[in-house]
N, C-alpha and C. Protein backbone atom coordinates (compact mmCIF):
# COMPACT_ATOMS: atom_id res chain seq x y z
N UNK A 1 61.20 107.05 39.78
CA UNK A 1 60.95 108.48 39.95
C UNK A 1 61.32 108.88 41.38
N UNK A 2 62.40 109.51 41.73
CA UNK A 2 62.99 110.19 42.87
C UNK A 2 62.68 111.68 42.99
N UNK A 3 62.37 112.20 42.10
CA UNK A 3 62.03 113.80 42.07
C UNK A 3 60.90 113.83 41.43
N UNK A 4 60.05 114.77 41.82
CA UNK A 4 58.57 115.24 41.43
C UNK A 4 58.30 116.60 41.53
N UNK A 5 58.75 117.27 40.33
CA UNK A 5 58.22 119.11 40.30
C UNK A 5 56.75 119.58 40.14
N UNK A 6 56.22 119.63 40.80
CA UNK A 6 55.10 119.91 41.20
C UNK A 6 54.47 121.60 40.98
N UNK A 7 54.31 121.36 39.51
CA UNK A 7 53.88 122.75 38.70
C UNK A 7 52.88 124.20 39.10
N UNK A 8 53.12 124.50 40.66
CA UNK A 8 51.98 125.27 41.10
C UNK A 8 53.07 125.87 42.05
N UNK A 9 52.58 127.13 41.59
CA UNK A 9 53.32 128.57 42.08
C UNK A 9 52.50 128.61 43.99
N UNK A 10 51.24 128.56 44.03
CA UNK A 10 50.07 128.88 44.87
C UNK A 10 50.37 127.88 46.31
N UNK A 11 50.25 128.78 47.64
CA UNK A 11 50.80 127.98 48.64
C UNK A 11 50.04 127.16 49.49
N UNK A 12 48.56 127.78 48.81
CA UNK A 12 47.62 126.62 49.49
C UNK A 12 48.00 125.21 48.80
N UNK A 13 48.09 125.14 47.45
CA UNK A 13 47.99 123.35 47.11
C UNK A 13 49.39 122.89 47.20
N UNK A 14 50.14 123.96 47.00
CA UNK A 14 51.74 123.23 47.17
C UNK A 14 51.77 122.46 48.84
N UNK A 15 50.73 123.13 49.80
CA UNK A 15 50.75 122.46 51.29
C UNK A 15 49.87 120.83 51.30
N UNK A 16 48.56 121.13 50.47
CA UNK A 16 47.69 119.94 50.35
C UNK A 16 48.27 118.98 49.38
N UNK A 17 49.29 119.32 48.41
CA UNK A 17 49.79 118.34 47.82
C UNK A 17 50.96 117.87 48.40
N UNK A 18 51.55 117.94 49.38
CA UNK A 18 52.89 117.89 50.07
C UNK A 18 52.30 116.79 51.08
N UNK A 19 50.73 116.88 51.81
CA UNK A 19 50.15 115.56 52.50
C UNK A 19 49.95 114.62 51.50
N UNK A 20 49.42 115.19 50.71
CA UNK A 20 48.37 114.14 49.50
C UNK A 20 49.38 113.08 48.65
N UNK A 21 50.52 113.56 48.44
CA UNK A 21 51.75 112.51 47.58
C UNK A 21 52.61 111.67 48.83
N UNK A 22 52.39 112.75 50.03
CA UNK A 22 53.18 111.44 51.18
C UNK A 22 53.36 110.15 50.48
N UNK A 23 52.47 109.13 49.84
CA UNK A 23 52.90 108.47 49.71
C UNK A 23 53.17 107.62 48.80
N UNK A 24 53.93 108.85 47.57
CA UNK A 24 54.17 107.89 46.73
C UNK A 24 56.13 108.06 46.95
N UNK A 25 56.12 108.73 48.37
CA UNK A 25 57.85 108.48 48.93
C UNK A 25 58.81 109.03 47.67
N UNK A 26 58.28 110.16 47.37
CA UNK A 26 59.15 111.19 46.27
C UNK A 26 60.01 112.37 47.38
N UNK A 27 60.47 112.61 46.23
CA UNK A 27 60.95 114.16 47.31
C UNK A 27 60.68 115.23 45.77
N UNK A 28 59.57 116.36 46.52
CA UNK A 28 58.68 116.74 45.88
C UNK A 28 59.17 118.33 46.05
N UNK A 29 59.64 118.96 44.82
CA UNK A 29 59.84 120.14 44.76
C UNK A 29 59.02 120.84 43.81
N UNK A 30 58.76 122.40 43.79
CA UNK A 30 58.53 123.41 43.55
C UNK A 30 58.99 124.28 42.83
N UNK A 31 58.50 124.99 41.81
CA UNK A 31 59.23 126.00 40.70
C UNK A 31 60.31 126.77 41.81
N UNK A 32 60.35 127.70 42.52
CA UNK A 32 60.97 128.36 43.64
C UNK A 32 61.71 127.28 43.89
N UNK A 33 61.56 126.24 44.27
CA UNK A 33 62.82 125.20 44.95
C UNK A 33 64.24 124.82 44.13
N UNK A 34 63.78 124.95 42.72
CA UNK A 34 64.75 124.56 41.89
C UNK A 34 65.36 125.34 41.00
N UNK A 35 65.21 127.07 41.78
CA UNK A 35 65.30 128.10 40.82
C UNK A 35 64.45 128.41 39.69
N UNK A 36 63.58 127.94 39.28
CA UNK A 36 62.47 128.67 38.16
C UNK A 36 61.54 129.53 38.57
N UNK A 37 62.05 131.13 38.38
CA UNK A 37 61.86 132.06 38.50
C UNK A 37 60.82 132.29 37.48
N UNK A 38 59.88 133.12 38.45
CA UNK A 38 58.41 133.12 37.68
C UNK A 38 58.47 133.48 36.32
N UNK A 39 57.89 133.25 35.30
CA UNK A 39 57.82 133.41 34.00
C UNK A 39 56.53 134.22 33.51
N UNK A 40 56.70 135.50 32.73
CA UNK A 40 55.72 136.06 32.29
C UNK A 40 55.15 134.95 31.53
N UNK A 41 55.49 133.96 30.70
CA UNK A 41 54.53 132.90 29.67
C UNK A 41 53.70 132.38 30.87
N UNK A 42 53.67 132.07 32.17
CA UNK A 42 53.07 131.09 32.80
C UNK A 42 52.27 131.38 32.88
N UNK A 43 51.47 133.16 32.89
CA UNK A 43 49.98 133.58 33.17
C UNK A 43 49.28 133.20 31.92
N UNK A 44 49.96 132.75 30.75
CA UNK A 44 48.75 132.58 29.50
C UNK A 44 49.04 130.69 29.48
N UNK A 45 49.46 130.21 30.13
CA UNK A 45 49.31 128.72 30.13
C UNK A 45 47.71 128.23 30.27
N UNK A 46 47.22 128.79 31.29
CA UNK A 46 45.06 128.11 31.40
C UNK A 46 44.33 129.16 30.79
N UNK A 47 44.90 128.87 29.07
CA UNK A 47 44.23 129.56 28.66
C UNK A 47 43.37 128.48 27.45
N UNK A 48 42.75 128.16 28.18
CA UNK A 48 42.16 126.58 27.28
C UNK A 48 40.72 126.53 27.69
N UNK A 49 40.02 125.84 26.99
CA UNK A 49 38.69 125.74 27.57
C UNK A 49 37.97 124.28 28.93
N UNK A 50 39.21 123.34 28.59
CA UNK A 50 39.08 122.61 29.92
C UNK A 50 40.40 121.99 31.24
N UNK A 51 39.62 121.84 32.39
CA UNK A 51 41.06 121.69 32.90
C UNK A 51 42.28 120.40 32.00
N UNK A 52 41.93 119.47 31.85
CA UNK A 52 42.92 118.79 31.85
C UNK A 52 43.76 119.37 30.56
N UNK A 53 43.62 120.20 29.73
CA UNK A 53 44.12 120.85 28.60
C UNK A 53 44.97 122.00 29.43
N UNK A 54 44.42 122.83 30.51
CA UNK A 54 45.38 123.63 31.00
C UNK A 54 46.31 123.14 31.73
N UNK A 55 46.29 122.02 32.76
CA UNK A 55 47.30 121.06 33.26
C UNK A 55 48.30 120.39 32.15
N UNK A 56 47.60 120.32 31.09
CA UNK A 56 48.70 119.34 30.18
C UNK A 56 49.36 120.60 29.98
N UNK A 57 48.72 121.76 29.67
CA UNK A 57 49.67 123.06 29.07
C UNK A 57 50.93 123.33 30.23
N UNK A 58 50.78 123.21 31.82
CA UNK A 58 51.84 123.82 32.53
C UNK A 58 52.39 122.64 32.77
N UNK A 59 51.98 121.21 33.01
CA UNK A 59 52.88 120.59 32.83
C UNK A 59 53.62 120.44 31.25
N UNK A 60 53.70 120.54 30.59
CA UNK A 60 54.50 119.94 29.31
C UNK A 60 55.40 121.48 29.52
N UNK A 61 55.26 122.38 29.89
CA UNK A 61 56.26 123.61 30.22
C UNK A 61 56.97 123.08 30.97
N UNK A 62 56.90 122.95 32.27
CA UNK A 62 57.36 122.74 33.28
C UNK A 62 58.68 121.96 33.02
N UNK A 63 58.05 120.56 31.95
CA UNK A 63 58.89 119.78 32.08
C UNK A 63 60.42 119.96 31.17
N UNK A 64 59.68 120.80 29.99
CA UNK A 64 60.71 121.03 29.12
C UNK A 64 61.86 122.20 29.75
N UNK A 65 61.37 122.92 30.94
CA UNK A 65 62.67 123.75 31.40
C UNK A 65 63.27 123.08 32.67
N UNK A 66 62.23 122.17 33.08
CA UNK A 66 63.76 121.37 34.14
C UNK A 66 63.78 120.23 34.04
N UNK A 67 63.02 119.29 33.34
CA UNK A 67 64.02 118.22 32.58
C UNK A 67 63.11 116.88 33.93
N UNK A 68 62.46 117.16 34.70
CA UNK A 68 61.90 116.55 35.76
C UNK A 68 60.57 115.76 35.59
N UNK A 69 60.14 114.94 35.67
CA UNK A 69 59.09 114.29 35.82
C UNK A 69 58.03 115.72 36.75
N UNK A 70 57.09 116.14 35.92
CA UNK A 70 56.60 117.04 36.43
C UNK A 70 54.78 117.07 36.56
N UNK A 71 54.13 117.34 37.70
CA UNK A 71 52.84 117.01 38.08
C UNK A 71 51.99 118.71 37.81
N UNK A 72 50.98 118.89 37.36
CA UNK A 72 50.42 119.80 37.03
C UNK A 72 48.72 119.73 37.27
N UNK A 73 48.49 120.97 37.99
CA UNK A 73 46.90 120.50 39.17
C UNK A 73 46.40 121.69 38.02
N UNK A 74 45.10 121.72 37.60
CA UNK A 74 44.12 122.73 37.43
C UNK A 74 42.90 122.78 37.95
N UNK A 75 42.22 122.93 38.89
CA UNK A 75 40.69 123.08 39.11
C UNK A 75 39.86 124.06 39.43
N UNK A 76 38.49 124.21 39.66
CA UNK A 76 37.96 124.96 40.32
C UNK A 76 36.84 124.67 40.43
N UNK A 77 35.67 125.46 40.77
CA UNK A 77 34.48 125.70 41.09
C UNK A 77 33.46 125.73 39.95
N UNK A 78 32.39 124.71 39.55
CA UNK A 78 31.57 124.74 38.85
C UNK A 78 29.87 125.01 39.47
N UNK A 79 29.51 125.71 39.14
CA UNK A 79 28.08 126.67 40.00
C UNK A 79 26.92 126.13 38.61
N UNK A 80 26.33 125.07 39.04
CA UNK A 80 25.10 124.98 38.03
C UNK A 80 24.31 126.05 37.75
N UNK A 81 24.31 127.07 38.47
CA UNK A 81 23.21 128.38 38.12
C UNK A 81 24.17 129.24 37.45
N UNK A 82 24.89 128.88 37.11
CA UNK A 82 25.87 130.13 36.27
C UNK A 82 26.23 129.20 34.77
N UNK A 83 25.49 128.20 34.74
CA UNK A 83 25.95 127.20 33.75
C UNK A 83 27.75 126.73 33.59
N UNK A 84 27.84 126.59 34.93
CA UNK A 84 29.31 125.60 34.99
C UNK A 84 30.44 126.95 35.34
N UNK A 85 30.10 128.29 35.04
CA UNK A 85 31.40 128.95 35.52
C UNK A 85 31.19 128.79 37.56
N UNK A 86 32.26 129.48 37.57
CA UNK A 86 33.81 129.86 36.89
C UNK A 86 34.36 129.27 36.05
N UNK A 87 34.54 127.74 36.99
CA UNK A 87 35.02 126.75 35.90
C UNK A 87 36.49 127.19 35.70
N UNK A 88 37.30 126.57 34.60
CA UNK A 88 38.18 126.60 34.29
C UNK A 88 38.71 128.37 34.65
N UNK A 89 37.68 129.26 34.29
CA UNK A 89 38.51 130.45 34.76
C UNK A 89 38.18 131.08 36.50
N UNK A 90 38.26 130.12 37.51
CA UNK A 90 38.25 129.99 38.59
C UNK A 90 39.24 130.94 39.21
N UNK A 91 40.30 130.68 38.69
CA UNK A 91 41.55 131.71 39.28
C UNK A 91 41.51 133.27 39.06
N UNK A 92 40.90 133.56 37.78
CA UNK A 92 40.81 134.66 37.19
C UNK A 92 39.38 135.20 37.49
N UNK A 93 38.72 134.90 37.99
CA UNK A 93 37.06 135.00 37.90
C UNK A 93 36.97 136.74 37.85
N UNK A 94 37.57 137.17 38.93
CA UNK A 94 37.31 138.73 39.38
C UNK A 94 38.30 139.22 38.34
N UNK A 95 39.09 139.04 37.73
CA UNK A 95 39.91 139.61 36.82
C UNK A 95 40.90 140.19 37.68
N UNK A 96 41.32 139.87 38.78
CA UNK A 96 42.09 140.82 39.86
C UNK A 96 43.61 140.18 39.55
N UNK A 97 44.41 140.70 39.82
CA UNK A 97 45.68 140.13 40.03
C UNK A 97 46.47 140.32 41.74
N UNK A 98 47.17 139.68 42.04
CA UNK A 98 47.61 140.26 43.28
C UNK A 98 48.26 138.38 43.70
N UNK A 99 48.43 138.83 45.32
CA UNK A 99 48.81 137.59 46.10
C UNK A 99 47.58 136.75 46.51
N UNK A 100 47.55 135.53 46.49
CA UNK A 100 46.49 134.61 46.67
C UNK A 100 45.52 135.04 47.18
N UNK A 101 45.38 135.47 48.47
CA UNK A 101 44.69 135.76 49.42
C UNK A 101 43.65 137.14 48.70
N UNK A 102 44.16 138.29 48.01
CA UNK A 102 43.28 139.14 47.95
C UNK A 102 42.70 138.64 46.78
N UNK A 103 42.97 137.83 45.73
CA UNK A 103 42.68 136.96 44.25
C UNK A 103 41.36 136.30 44.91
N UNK A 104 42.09 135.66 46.12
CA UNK A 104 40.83 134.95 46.43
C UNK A 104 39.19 135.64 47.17
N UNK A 105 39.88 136.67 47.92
CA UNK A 105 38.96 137.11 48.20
C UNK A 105 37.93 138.01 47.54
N UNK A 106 38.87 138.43 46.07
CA UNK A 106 37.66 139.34 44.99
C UNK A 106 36.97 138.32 44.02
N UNK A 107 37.38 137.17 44.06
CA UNK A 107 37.09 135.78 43.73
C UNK A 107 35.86 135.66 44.49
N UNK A 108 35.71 135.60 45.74
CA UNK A 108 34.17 135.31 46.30
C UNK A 108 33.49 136.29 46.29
N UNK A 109 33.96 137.29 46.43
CA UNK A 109 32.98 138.31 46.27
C UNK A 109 31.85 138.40 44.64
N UNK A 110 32.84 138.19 43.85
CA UNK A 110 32.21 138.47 42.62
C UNK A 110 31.66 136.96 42.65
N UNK A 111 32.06 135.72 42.91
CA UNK A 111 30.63 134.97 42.90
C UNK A 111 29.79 135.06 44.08
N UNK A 112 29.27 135.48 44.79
CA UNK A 112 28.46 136.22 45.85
C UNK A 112 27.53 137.17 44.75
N UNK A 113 27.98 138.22 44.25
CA UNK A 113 27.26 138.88 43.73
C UNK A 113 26.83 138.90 42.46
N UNK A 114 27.39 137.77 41.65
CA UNK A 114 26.59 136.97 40.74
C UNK A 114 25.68 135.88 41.13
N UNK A 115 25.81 135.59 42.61
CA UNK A 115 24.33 134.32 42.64
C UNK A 115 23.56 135.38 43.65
N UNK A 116 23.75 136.30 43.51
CA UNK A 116 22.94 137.17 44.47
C UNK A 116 21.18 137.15 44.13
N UNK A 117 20.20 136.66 45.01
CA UNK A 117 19.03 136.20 44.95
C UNK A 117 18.25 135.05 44.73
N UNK A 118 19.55 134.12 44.18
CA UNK A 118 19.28 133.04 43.91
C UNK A 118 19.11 132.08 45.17
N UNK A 119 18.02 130.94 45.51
CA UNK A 119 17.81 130.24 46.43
C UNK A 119 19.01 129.40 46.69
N UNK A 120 18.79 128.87 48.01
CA UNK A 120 19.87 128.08 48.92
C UNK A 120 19.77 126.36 47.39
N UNK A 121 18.33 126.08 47.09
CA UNK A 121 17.77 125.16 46.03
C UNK A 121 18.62 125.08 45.16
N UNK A 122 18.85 126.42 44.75
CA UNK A 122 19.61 126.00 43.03
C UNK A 122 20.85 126.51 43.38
N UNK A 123 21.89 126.66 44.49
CA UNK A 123 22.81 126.94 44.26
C UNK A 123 23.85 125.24 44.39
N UNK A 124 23.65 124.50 43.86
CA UNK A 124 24.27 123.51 43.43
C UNK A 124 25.68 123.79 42.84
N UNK A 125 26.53 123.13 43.09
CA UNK A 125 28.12 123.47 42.66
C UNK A 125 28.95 122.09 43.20
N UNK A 126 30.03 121.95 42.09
CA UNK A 126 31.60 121.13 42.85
C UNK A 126 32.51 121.66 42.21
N UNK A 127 33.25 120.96 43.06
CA UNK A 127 34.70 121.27 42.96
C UNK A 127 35.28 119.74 41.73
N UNK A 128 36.18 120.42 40.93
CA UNK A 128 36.28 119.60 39.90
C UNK A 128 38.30 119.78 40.00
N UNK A 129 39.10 119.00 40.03
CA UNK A 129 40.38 119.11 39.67
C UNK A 129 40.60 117.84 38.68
N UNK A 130 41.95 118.28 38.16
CA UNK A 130 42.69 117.43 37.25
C UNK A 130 44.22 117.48 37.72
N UNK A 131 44.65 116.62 37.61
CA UNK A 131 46.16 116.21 37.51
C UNK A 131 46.24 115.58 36.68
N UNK A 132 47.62 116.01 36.24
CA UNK A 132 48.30 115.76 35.17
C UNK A 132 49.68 115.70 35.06
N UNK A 133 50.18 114.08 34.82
CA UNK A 133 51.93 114.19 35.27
C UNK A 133 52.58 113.46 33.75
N UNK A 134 53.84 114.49 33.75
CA UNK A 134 54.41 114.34 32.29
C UNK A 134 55.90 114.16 32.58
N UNK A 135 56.93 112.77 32.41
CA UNK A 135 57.58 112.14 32.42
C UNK A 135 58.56 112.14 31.22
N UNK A 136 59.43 112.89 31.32
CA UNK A 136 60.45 112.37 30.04
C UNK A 136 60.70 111.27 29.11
N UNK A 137 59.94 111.14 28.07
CA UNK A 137 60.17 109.91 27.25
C UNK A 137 58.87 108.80 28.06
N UNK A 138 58.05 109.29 28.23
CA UNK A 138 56.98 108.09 29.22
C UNK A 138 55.69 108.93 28.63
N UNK A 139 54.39 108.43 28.37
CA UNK A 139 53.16 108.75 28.16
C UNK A 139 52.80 109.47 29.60
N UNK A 140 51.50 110.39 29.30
CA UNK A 140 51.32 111.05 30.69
C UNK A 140 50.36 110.10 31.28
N UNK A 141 50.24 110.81 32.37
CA UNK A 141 48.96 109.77 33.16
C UNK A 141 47.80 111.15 33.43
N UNK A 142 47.03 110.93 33.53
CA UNK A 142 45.63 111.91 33.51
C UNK A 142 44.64 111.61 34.52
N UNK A 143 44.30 112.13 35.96
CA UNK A 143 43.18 111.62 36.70
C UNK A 143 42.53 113.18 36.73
N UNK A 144 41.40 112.62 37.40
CA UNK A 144 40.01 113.71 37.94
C UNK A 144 39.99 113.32 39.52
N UNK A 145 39.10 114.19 40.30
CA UNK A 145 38.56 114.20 41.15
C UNK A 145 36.76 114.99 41.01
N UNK A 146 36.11 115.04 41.70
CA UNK A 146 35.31 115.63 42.02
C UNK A 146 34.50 115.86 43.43
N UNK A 147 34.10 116.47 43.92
CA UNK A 147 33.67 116.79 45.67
C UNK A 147 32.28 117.52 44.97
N UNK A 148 30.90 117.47 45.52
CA UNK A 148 29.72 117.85 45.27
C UNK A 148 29.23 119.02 46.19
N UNK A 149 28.74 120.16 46.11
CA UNK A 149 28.30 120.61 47.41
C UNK A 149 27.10 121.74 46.79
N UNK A 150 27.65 123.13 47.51
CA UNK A 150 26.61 123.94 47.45
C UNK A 150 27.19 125.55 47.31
N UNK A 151 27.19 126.68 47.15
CA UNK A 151 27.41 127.90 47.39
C UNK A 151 26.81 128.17 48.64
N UNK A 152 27.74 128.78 49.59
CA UNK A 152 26.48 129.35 51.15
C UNK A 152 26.67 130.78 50.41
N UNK A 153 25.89 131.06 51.00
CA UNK A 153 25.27 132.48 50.92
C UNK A 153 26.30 134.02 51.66
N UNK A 154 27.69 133.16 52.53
CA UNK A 154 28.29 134.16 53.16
C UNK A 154 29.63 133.28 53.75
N UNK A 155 30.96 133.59 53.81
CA UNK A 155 31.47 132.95 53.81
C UNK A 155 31.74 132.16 54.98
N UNK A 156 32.42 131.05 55.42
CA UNK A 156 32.23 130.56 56.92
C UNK A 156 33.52 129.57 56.55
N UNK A 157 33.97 130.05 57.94
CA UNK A 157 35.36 129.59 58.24
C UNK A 157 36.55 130.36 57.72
N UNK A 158 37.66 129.92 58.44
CA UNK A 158 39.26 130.46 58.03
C UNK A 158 39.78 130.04 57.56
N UNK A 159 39.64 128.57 56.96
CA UNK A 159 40.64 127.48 57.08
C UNK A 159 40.72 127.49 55.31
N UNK A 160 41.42 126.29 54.57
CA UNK A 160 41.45 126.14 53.40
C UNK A 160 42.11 127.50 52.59
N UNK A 161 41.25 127.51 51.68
CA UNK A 161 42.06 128.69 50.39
C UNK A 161 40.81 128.39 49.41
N UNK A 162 41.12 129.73 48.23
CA UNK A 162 40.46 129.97 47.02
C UNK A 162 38.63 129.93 47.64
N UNK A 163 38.03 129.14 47.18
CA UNK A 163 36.48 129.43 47.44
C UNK A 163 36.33 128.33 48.48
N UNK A 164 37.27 128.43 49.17
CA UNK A 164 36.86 127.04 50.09
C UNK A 164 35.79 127.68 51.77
N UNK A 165 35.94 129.00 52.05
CA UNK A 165 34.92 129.73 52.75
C UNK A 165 33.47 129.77 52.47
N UNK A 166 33.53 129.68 50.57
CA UNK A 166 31.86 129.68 50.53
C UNK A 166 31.67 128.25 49.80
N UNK A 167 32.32 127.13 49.63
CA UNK A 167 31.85 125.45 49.11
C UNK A 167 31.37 124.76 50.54
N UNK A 168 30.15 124.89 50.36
CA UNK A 168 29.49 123.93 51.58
C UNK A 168 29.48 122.41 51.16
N UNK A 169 30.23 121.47 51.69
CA UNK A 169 30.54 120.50 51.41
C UNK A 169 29.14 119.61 51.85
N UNK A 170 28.62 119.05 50.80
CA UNK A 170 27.65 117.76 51.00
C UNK A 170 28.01 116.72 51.89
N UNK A 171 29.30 116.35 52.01
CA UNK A 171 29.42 114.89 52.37
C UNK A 171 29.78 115.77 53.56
N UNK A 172 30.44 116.57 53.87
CA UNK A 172 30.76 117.32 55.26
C UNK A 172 29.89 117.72 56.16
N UNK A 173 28.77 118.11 55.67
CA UNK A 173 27.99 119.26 56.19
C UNK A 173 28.63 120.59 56.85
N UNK A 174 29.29 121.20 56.07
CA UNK A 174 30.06 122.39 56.25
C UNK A 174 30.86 122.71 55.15
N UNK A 175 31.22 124.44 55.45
CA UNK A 175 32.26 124.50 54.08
C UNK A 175 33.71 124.25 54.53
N UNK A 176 34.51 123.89 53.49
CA UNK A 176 35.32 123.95 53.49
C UNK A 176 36.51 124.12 54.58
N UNK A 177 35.99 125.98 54.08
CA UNK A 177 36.82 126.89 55.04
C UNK A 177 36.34 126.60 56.93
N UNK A 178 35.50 125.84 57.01
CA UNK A 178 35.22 125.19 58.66
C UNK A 178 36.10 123.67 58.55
N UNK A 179 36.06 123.08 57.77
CA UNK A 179 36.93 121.72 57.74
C UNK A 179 38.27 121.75 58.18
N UNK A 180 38.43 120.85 59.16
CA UNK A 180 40.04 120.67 59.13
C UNK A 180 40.99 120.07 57.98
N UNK A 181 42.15 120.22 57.93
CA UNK A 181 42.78 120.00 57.08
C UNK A 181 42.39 118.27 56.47
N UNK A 182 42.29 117.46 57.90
CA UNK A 182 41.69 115.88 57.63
C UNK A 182 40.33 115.71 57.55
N UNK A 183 39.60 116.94 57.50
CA UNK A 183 37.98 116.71 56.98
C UNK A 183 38.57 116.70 55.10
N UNK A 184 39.00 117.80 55.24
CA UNK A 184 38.93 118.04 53.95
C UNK A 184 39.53 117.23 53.07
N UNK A 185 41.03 116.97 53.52
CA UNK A 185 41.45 115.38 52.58
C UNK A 185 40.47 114.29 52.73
N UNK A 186 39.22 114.19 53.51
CA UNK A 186 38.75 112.88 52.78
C UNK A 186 37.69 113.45 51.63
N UNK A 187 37.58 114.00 51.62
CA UNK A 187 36.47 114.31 50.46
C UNK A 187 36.50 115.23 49.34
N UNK A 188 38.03 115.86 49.53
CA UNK A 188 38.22 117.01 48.54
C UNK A 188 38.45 116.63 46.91
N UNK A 189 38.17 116.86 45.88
CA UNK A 189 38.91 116.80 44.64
C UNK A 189 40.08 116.37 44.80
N UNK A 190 40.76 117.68 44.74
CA UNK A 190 42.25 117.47 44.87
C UNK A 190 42.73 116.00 45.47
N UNK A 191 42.44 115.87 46.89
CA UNK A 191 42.60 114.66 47.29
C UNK A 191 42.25 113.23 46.24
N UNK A 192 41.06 113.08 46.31
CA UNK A 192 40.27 112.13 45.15
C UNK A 192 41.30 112.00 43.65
N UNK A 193 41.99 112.85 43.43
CA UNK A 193 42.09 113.05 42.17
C UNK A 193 43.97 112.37 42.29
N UNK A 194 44.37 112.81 43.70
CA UNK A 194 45.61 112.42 44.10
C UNK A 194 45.36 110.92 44.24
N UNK A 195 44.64 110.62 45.00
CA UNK A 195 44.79 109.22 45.35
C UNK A 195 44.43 108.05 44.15
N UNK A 196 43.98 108.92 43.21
CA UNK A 196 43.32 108.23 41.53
C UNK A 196 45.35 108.11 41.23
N UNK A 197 45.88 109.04 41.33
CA UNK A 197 47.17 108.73 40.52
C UNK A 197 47.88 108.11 41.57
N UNK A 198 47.80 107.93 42.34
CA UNK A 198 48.96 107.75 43.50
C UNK A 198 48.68 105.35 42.88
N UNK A 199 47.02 105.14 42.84
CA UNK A 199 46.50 104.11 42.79
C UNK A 199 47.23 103.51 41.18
N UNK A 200 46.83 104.68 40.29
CA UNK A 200 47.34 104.47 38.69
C UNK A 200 49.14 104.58 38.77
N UNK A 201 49.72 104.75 39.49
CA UNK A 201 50.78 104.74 39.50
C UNK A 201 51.94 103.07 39.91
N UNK A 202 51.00 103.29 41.32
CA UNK A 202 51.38 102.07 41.97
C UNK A 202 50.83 100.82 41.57
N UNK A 203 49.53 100.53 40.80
CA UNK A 203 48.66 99.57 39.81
C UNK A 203 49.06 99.32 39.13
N UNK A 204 49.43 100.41 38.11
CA UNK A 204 49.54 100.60 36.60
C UNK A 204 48.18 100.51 36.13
């Protein structure tokens, strides 16, 4: 495997996955990199009830229009006081459409004002991803990650993307959005979930 299309439009993970595969020594492109011009079908791809079903959905696309060994991320935010949402509809939560940044930011707002009153106690939450990589004529490979933390109450920090301002990281003691880019690769999903395939790859 010399090429790796890496099924995510979004410029926060296309950056964290560009550290996170360092080393499986690919040269790792992007829908935009190889000409695949956005597709109205791609907004009804996570339309499934769990991640690794919406990852298998954009990867097995992906792969059939460029022919590439192709990697496909789905995750998000599970809030025990909301009984597991966002969850899979993490991206969509606020129903907003737009560029990352304002998605994300009507994204915290509306979980802000759905745990609104609820104690620092029960706001329990992680971060849950899946990858999922689909190979021409090869079985896929399937990992998880998971990172444990908390909802804060207001957002803190600049750093990261999506709800990473309000995930107060357990193993960190901070959210996210305060973590540096190398706080956050040791304990993130995403990361965890990379280094599960990077291990299943190079193992078997």
């Amino acid at each position: 495997m010399k090429r790796l299309l890496v099924a995510t439009r979004n410029r926060g993970k296309q950056a964290e996955l560009r550290t996170l595969l360092a080393p499986l020594e690919v040269e790792l492109v992007f829908p935009d990199d190889i000409g695949l011009r956005e597709d109205p079908e791609e907004a009804g791809l996570e339309r499934f009830t769990t991640f690794v079903e919406n990852a298998r959905a954009k990867a097995e696309w992906f792969v059939a229009r460029a022919g590439l060994p192709t990697l496909a991320d789905d995750s998000g935010v599970e809030v025990d006081a909301l009984s597991g949402a966002p969850g899979v509809h993490s991206r969509r939560f606020a129903g907003v459409e737009g560029l990352d940044h304002e998605v994300a930011g009507a994204n915290n707002a509306e979980l802000l004002r759905r745990l609104a009153g609820v104690a620092a106690t029960a706001r329990a939450a992680r971060y849950r991803g899946v990858l999922v990589l689909c190979r021409p004529g090869m079985s896929e490979l399937v990992v998880e990650g998971v990172t444990e933390g908390r909802i804060a109450f207001a957002p803190r920090g600049s750093g990261g993307f999506g709800y990473d301002p309000l995930f107060f990281s357990t193993e960190l003691g901070m959210t996210f959005g305060e973590a540096s880019a190398k706080e956050k690769e040791r304990v993130s999903h995403r990361a965890r979930a990379a280094r599960a395939l990077i291990e299943r790859l190079f193992l078997g």
